[in-house]
N, C-alpha and C. Protein backbone atom coordinates (compact mmCIF):
# COMPACT_ATOMS: atom_id res chain seq x y z
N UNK A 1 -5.27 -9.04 5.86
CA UNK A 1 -5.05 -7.62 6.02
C UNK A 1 -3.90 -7.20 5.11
N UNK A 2 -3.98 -5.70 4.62
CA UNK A 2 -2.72 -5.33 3.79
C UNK A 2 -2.80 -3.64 4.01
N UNK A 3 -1.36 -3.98 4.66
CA UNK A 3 -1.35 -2.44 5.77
C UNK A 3 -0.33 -1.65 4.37
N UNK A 4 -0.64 -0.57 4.34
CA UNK A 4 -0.18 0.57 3.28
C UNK A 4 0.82 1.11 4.02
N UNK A 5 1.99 1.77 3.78
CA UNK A 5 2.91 2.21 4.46
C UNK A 5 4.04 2.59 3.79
N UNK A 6 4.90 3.22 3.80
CA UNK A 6 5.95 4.11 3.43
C UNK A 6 7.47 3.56 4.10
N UNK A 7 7.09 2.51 5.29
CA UNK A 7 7.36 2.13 5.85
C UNK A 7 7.67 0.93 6.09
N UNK A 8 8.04 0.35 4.47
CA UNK A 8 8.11 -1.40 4.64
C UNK A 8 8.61 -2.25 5.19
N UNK A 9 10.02 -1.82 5.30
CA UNK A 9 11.13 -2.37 6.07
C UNK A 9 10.60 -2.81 7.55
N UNK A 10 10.30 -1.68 8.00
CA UNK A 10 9.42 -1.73 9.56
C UNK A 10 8.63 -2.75 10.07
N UNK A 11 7.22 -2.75 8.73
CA UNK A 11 6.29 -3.39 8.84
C UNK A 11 7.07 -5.13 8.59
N UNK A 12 7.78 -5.27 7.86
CA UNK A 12 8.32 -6.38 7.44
C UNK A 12 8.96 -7.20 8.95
N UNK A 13 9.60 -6.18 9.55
CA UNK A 13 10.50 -6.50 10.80
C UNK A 13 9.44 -6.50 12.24
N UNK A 14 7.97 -6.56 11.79
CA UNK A 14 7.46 -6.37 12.70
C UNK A 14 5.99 -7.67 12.58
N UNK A 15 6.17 -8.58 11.43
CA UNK A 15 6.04 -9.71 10.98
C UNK A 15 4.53 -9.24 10.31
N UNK A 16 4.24 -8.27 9.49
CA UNK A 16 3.32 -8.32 8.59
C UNK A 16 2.71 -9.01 7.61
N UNK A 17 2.11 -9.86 7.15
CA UNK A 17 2.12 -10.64 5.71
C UNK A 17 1.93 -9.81 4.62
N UNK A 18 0.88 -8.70 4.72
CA UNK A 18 0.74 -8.11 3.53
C UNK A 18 1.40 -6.90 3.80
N UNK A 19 2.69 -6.29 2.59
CA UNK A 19 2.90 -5.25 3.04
C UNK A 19 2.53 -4.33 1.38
N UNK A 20 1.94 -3.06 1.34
CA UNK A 20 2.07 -2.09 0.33
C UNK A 20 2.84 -0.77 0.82
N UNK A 21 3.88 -0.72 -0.99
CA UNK A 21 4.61 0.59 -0.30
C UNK A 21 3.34 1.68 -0.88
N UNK A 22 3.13 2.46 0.00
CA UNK A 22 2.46 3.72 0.02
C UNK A 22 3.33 5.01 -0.41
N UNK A 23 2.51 6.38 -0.37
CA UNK A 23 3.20 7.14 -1.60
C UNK A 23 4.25 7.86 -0.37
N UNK A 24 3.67 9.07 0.49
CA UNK A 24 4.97 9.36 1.36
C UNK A 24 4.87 9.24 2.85
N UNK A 25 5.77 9.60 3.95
CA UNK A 25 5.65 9.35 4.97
C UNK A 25 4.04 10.13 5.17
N UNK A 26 3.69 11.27 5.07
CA UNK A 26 2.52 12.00 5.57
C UNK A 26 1.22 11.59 4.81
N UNK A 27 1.24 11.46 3.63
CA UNK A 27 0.31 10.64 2.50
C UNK A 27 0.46 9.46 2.23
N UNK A 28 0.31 8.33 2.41
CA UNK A 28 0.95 7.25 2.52
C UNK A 28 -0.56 6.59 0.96
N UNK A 29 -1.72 6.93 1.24
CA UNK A 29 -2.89 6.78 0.10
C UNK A 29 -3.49 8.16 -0.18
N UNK A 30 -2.11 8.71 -0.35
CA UNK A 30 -2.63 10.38 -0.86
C UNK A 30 -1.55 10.67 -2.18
N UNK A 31 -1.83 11.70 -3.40
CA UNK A 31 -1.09 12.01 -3.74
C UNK A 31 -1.58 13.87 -3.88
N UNK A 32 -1.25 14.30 -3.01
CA UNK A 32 -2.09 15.99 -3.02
C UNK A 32 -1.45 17.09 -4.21
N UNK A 33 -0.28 16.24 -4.71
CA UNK A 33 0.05 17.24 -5.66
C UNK A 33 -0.67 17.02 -7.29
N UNK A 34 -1.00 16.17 -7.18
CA UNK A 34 -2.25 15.83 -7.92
C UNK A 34 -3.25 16.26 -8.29
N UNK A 35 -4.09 16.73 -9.46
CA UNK A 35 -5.57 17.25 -9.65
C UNK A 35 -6.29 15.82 -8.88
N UNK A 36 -7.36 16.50 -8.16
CA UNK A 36 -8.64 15.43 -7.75
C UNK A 36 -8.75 14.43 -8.51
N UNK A 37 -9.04 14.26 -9.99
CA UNK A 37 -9.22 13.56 -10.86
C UNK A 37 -7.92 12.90 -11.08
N UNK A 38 -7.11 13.40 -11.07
CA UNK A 38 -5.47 12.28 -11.30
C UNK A 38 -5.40 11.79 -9.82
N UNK A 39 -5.52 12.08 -8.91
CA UNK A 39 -5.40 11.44 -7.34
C UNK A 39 -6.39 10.35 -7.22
N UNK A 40 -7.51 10.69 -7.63
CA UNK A 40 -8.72 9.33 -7.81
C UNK A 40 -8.51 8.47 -8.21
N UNK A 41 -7.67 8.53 -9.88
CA UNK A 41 -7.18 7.62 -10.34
C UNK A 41 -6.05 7.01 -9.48
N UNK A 42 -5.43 7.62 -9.10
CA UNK A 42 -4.30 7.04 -8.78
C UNK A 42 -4.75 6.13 -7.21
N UNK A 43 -5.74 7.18 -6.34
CA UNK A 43 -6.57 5.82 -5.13
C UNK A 43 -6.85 4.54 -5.60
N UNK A 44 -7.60 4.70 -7.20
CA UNK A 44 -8.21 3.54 -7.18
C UNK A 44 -7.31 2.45 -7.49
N UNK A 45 -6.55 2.77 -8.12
CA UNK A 45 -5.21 1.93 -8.52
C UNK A 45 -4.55 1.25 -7.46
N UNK A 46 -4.30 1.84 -6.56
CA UNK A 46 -3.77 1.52 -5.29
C UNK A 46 -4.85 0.60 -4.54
N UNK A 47 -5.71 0.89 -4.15
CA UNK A 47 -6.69 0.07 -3.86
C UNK A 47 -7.25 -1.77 -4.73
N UNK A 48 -7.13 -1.51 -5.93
CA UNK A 48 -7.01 -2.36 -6.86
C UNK A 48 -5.78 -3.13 -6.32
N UNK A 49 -4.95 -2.78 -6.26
CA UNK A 49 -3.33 -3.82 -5.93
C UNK A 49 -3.75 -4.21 -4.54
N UNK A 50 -4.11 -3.53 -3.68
CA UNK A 50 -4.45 -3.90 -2.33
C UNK A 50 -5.49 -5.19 -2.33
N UNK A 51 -6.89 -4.90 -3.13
CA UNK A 51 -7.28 -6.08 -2.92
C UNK A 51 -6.32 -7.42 -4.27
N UNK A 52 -5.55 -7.37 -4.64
CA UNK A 52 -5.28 -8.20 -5.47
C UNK A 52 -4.31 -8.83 -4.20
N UNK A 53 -3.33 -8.08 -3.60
CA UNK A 53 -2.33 -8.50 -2.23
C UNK A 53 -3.14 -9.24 -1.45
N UNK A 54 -4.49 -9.01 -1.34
CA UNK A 54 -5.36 -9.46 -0.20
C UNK A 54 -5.75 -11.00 -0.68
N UNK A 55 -5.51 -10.81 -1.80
CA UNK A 55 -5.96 -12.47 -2.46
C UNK A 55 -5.00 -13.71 -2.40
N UNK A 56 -3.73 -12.71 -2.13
CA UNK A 56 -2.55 -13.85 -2.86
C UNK A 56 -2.15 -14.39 -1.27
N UNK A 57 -1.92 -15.44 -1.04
CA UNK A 57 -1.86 -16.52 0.11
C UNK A 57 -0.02 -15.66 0.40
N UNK A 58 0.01 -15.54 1.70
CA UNK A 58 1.38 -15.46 2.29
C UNK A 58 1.77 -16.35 3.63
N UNK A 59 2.68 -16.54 3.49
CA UNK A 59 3.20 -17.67 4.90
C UNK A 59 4.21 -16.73 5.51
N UNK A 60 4.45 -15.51 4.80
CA UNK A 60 5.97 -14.56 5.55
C UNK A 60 5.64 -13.00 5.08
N UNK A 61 6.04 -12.19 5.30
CA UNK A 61 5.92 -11.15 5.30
C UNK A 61 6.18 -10.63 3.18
N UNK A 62 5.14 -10.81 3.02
CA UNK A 62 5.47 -10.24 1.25
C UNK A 62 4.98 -8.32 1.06
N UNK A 63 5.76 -7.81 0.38
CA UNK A 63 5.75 -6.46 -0.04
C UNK A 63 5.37 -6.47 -1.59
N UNK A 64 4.31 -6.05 -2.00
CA UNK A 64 3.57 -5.83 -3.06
C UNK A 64 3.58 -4.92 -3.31
């Protein structure tokens, strides 16, 4: 699992393995100030690192 969050510190102290920092507290896989087309890009990107986090073996809480 690789929980998205704004919120790393938290997730870290709360024994996560996969952590991603996400964009803000309310959008965390949003960027709304964004055109549709630059926000897409920017999902898929994020998503891309997510499954790459999802690949890499953790024994402790890592932030990607």
């Amino acid at each position: 699992m690789v929980l998205i969050t704004c919120l790393s510190n938290v997730a870290a102290q709360v024994g996560i393995g996969r952590i991603m920092g996400g964009s803000k507290f309310h959008y965390p896989v949003g960027q709304p100030e964004l055109t549709p087309e630059e926000e897409l890009r920017w999902r898929v990107g994020l998503m891309e690192k997510g499954l790459t986090a999802l690949e890499t073996p953790v024994q402790e809480p890592k932030i990607f």
